[in-house]
Every structure is written in structure tokens, then in C-alpha cells.
C-alpha atoms as a PDB file:
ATOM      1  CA  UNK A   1      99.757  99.172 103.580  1.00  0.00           C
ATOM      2  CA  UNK A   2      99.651  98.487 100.073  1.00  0.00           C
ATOM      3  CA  UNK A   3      97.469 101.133  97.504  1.00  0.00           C
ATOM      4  CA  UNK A   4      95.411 101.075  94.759  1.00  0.00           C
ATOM      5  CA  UNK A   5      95.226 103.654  91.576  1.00  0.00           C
ATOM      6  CA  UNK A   6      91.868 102.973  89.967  1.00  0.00           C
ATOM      7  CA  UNK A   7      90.934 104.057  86.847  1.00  0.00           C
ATOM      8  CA  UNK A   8      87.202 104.391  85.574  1.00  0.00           C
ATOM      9  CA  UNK A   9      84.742 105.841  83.062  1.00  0.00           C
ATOM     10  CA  UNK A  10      81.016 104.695  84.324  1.00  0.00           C
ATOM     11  CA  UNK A  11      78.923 102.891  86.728  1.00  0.00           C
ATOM     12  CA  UNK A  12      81.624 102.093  89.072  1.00  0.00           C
ATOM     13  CA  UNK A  13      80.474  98.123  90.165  1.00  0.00           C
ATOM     14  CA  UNK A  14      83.864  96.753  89.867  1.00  0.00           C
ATOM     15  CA  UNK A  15      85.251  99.435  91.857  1.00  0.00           C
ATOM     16  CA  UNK A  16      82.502  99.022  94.142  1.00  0.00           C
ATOM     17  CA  UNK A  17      83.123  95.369  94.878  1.00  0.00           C
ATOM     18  CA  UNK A  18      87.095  96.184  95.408  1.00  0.00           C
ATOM     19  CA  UNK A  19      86.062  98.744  98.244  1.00  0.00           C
ATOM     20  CA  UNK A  20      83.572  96.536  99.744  1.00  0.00           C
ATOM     21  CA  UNK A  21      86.942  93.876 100.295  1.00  0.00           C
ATOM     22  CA  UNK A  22      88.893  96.217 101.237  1.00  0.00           C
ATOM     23  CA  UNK A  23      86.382  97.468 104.014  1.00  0.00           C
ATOM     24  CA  UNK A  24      85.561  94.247 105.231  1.00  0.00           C
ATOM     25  CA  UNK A  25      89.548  93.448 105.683  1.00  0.00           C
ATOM     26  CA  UNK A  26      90.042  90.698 103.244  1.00  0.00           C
ATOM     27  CA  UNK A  27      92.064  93.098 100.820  1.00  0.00           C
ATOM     28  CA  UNK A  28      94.486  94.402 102.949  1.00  0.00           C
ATOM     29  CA  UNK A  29      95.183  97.700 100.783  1.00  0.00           C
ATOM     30  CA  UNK A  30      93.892 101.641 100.428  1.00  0.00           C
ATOM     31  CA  UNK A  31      93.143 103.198  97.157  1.00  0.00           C
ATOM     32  CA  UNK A  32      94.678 106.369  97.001  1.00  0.00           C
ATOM     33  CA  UNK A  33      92.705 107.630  94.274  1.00  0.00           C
ATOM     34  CA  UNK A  34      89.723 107.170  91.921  1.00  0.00           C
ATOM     35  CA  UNK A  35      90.854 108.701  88.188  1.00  0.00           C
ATOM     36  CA  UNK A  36      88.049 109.491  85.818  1.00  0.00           C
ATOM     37  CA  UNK A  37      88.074 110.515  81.761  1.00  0.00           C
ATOM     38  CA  UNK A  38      84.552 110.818  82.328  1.00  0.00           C
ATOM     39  CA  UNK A  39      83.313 113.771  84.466  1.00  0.00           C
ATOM     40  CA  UNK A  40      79.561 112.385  85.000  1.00  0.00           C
ATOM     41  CA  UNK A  41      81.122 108.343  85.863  1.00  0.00           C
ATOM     42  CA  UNK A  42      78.918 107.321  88.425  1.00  0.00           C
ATOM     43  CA  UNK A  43      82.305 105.281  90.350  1.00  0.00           C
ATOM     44  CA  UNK A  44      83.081 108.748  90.718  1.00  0.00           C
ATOM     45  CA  UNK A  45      80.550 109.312  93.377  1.00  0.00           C
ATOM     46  CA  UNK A  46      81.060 105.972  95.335  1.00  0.00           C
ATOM     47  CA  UNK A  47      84.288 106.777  95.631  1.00  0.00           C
ATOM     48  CA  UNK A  48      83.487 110.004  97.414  1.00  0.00           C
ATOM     49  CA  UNK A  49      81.031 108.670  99.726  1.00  0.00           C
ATOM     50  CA  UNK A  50      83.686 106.241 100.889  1.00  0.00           C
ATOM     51  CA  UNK A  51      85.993 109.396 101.037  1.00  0.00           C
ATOM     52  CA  UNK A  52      88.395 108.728  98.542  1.00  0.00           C
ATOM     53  CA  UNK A  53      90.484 111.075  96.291  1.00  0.00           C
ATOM     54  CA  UNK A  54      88.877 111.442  92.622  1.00  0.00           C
ATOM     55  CA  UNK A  55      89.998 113.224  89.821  1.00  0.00           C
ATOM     56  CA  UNK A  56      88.272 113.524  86.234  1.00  0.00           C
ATOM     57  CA  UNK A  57      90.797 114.731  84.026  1.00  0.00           C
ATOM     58  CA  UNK A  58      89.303 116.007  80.640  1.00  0.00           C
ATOM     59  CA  UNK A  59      90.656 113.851  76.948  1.00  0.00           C
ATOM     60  CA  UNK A  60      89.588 116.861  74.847  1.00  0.00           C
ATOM     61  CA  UNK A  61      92.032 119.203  76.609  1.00  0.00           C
ATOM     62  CA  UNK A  62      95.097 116.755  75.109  1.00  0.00           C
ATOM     63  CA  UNK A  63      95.614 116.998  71.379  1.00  0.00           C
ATOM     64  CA  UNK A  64      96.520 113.131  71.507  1.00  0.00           C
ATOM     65  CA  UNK A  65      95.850 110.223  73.654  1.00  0.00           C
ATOM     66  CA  UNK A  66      99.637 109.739  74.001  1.00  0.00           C
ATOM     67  CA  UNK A  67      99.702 113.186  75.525  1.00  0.00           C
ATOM     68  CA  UNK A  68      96.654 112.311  77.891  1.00  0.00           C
ATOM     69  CA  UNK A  69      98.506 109.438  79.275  1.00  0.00           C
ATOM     70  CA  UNK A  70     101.558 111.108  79.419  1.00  0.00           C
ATOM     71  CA  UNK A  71      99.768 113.643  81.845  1.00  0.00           C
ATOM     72  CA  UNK A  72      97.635 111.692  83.921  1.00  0.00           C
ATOM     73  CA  UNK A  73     100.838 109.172  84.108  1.00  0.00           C
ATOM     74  CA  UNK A  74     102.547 112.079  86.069  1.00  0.00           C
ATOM     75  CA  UNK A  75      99.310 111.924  88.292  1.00  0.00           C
ATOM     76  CA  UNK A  76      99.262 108.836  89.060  1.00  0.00           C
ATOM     77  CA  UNK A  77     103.247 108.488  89.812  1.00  0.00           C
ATOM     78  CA  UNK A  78     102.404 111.140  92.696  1.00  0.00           C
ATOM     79  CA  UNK A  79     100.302 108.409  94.308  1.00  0.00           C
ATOM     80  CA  UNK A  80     103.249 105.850  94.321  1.00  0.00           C
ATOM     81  CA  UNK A  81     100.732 102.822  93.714  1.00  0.00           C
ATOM     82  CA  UNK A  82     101.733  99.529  94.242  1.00  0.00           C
ATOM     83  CA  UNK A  83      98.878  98.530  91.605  1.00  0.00           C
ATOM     84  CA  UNK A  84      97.017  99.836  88.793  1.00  0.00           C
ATOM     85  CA  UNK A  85      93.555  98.609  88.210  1.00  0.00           C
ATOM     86  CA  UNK A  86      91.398  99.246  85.502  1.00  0.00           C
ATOM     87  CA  UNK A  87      87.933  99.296  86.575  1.00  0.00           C
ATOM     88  CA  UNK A  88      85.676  99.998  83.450  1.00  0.00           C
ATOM     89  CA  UNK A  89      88.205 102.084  81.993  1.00  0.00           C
ATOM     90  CA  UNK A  90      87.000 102.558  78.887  1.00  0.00           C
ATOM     91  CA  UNK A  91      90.124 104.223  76.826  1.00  0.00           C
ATOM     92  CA  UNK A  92      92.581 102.121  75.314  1.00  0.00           C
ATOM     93  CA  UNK A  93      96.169 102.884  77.580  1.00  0.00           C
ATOM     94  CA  UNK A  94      99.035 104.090  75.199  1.00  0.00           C
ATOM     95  CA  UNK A  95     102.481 102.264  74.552  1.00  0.00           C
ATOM     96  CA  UNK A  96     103.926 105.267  77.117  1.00  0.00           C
ATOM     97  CA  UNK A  97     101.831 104.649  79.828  1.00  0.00           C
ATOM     98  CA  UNK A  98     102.142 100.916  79.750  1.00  0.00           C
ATOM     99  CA  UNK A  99     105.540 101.548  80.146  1.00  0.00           C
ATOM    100  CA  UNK A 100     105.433 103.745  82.944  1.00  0.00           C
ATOM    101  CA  UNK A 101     103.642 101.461  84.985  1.00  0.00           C
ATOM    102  CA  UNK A 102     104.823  97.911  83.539  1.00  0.00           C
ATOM    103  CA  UNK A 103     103.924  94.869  85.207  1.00  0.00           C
ATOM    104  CA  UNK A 104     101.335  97.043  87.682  1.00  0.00           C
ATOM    105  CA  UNK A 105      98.482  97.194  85.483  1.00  0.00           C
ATOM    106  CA  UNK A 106      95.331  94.713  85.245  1.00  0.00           C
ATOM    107  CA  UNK A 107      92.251  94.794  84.025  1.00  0.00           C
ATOM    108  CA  UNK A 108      88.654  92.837  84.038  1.00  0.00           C
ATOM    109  CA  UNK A 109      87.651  91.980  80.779  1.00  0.00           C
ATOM    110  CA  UNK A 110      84.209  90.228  79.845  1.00  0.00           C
ATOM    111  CA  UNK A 111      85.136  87.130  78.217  1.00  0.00           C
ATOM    112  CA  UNK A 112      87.430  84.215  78.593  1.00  0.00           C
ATOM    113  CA  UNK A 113      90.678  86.427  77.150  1.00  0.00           C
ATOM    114  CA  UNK A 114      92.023  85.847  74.172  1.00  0.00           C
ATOM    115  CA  UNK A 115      88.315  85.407  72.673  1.00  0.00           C
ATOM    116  CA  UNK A 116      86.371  88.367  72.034  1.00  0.00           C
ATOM    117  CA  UNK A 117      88.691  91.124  72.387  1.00  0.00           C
ATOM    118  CA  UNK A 118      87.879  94.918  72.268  1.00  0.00           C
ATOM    119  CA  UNK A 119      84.118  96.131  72.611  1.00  0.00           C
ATOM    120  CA  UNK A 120      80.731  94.445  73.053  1.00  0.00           C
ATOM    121  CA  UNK A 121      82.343  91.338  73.632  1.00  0.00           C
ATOM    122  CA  UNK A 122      79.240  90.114  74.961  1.00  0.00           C
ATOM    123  CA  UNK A 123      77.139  90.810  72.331  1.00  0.00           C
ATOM    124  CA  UNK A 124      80.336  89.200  70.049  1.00  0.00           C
ATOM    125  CA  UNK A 125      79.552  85.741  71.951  1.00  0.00           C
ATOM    126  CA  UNK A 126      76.344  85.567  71.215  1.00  0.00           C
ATOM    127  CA  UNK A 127      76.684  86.647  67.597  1.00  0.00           C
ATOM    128  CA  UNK A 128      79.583  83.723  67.649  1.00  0.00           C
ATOM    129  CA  UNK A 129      77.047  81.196  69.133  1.00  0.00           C
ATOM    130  CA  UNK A 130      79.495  80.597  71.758  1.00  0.00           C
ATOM    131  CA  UNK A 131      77.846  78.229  74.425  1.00  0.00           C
ATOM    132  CA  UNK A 132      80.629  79.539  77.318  1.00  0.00           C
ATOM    133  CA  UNK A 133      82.460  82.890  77.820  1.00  0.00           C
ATOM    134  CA  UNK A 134      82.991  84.674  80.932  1.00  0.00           C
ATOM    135  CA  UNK A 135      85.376  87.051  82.416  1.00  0.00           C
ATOM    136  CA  UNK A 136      89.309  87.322  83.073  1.00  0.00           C
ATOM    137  CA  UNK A 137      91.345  89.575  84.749  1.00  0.00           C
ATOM    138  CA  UNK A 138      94.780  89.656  82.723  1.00  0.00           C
ATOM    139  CA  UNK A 139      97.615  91.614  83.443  1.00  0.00           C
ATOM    140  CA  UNK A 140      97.792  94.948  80.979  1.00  0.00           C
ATOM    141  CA  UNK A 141      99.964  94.750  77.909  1.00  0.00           C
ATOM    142  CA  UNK A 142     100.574  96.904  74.591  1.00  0.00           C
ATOM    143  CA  UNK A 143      98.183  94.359  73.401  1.00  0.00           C
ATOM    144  CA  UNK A 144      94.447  94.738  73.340  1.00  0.00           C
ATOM    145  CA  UNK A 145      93.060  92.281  76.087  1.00  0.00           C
ATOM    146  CA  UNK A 146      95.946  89.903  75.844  1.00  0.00           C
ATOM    147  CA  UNK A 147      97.891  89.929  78.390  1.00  0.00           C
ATOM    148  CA  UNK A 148      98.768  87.306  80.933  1.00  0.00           C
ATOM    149  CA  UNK A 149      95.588  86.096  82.623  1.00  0.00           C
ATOM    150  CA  UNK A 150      95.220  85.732  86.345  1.00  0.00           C
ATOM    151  CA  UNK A 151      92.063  84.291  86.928  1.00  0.00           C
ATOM    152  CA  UNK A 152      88.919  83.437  85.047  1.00  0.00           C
ATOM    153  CA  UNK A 153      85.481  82.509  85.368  1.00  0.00           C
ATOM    154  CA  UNK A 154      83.060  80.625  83.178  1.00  0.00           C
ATOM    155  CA  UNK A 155      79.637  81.569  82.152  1.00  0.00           C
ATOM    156  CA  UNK A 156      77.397  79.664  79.891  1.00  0.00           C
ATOM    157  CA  UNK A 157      75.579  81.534  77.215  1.00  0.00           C
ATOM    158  CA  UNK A 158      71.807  80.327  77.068  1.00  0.00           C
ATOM    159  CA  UNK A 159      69.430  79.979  74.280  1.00  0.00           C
ATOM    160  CA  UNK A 160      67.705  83.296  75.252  1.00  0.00           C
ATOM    161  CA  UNK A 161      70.295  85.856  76.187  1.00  0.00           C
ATOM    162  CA  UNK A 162      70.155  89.054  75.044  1.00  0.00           C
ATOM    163  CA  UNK A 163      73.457  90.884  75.291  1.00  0.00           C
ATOM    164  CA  UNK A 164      72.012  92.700  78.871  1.00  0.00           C
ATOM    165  CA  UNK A 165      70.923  89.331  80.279  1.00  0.00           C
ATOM    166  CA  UNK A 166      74.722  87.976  79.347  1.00  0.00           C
ATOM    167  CA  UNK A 167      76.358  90.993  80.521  1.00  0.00           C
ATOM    168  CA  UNK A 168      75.043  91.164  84.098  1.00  0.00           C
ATOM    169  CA  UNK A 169      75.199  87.337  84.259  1.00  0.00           C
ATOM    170  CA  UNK A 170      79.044  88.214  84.018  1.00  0.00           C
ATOM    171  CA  UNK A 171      79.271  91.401  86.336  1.00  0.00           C
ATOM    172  CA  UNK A 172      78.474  88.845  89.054  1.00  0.00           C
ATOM    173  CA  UNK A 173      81.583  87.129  88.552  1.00  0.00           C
ATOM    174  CA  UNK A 174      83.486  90.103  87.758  1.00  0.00           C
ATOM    175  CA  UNK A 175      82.152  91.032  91.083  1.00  0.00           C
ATOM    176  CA  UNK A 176      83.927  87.943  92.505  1.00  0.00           C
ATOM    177  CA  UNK A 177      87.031  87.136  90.620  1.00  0.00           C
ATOM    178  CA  UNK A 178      88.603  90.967  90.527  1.00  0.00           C
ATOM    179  CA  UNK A 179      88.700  91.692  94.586  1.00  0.00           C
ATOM    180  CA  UNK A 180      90.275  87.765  94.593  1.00  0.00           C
ATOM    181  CA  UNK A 181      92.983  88.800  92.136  1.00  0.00           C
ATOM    182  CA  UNK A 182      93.999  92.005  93.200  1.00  0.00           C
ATOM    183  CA  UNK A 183      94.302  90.403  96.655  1.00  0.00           C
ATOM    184  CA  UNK A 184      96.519  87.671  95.399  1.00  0.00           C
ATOM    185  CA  UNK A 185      99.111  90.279  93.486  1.00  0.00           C
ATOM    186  CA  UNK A 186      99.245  92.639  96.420  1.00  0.00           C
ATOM    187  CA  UNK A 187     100.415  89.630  98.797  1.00  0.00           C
ATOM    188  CA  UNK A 188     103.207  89.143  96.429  1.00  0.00           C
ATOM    189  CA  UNK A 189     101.796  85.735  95.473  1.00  0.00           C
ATOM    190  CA  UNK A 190     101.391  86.228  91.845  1.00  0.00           C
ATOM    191  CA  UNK A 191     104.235  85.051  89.501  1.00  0.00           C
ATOM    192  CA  UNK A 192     103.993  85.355  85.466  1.00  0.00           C
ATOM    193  CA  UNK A 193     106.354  83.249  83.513  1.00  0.00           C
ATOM    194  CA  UNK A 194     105.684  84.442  79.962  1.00  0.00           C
ATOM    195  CA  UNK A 195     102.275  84.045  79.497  1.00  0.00           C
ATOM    196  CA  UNK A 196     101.748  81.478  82.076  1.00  0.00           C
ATOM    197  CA  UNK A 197     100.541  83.318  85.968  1.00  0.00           C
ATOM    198  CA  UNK A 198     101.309  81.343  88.933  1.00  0.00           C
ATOM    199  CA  UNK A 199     100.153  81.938  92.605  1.00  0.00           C
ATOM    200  CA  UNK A 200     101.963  80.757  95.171  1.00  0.00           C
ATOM    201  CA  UNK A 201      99.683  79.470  98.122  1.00  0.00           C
ATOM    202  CA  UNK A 202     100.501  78.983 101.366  1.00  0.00           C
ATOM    203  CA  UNK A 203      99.171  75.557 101.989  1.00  0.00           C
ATOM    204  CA  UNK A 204     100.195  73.841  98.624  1.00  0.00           C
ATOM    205  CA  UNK A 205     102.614  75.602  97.499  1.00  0.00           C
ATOM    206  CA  UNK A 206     102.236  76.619  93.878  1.00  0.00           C
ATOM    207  CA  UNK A 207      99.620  75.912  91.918  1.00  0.00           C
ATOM    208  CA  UNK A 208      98.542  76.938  88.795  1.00  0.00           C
ATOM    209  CA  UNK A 209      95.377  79.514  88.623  1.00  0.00           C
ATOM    210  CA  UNK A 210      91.736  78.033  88.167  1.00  0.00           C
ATOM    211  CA  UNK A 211      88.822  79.977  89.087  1.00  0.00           C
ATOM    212  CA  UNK A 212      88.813  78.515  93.659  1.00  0.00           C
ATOM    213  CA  UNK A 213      87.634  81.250  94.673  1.00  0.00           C
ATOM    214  CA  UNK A 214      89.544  81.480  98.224  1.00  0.00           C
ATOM    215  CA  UNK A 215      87.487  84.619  99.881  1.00  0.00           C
ATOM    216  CA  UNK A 216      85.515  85.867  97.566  1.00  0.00           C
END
């Protein structure tokens, strides 16, 4: 069986809606543990109830984040993960631990990547006057939100949005798209060819990635 390293810092949804796929049998995985920076993230408790392995590890004990990753790096590699997922992760991964884990690291960011990188990217839409964004799950790499995307979702920005209304317009999808893509990779469907992700499907062979939704 596959397994899952997930990484958090709040509310846990995301993380949520990966363990709710796995439970129901349409990720066919285990996540071996639940890693916090945040010793009050709510994800920390789902996880627990589900009876998963957590472990907040404290930033202000590290004099840099370089040695933080370094350190919870050596954590992780204990777990032997096939993947790495980001789930609200809310520190920004160092050049060391992207290499440590290269290729096994994605993340759910909420906008169509490369537009509105970094934080608030929600509230950067609107302020844009962008009529679509969304969400994407990319592939970590040393660059901010950047990396090779796997899947994305459109969602229209309306007249009246406030960034809350946008933002949990999006979590549904992120609710959707995540689970979908972290079963593709761990089926050894998922291809990237520079930037360009493939998935190979079993009917059709392979076919470039669009937001069909297969189980999710």
C-alpha cells in the first residue's frame, strides 16, 4: 500500500477530504503521518480521531528555516512516503528539503497557477478584477507556486465576492480536485515532461489533464 506524509498548519479541510477517499477506498493509500508547524492546527485533531500519527514540531526551536527543514526532513524520511502533500502548509519549503524529496511533493494552491502566486491570492483576484481563478494542484518546485500543474479547476469571480465568499467557493473544488490528483500520482499514472503533466488512462490512453473529474 502506498503512504502519504501530510503536512499542515490550520483547519485541516484538504486533509480532511484526502482521508474521507482514502476511507471510502477510492485512494488506495495510508498516511503515515500528519506533520504540524502549528501546535493548535485544527488538521491536527482530525487526524487523531481517524488514528493517525501527528507531530507538531516547533519553527522557533530552529535558528533558520533551512535548519527546520533539514530536521523535520529526517522525520519524514523515517516514514518512507511514496508522496508528500502539502495540505495548508503554510511555510514556504527550503531549496534542501525540495531536494530531499524531489519529484514527491504537491501542493493545492488557490488560483489557476502561475496567476496569483504567494498569499491572499484570493483577495489578489478580486483586487485584479479577474472574472475566473480557481485552484491547481502543481507539483512542488524551488519556485513559489510554479511548478508543474496536475489538475485545475475554474471558478468565476462574481460581482459581489468578498475574499471569504471567493475563498470557500474554491475550498469546494479543492475539496474535489486534490483526493483526484493524489490518486492519479500514486497509480503511477502521472507523467511530467518539463512543464507539461500527462496522465495516462486506462481507457484512452494518454491524455492531457483537464479538470474530468473521474471519482471525485
Amino acid at each position: 500500500m502506498k503512504n502519504l506524509v501530510v503536512l499542515i498548519s490550520g483547519r485541516g479541510s484538504n486533509l480532511k477530504a484526502i482521508i474521507d477517499a482514502i476511507e471510502c477506498g477510492k485512494i488506495k493509500a495510508k498516511i503515515s503521518l500528519v506533520l504540524s508547524n502549528k501546535k493548535d492546527a485544527k488538521g491536527l485533531e482530525i487526524a487523531q480521531s481517524y488514528g493517525i500519527k501527528t507531530k507538531f514540531v516547533d519553527p522557533s526551536f530552529f535558528a533558520s528555516r533551512k535548519g527546520y527543514d533539514i530536521y523535520i526532513a529526517e522525520l519524514i524520511k523515517k516514514e518512507n512516503p511514496d508522496l508528500i502533500v502539502l495540505a495548508g502548509y503554510m511555510r514556504i519549503l527550503s531549496d534542501e528539503f525540495i531536494d530531499a524529496f524531489d519529484g514527491k511533493i504537491v501542493n493545492i494552491h488557490p488560483s489557476l497557477v502561475p496567476s496569483f502566486q504567494g498569499k491572499n491570492a484570493q483577495k489578489q483576484a478580486i483586487e485584479f478584477g479577474s472574472l475566473i481563478t480557481g485552484c491547481s494542484v502543481h507539483f512542488v518546485t524551488k519556485e513559489l507556486d510554479n511548478g508543474p500543474v496536475i489538475i485545475q479547476a475554474a471558478v468565476p469571480v462574481l460581482p459581489e465576492d468578498t475574499e471569504e465568499t471567493l475563498s470557500n467557493r474554491i475550498l469546494q473544488y479543492e475539496h474535489r480536485i486534490y483526493p483526484q490528483a493524489i490518486k492519479w500520482i500514486l497509480e503511477d499514472r502521472v507523467n511530467v515532461k518539463g512543464r507539461k503533466v500527462i496522465v495516462k488512462d486506462a481507457k484512452y490512453g494518454t491524455i492531457p489533464i483537464n479538470p474530468a473529474l473521474e471519482d471525485f
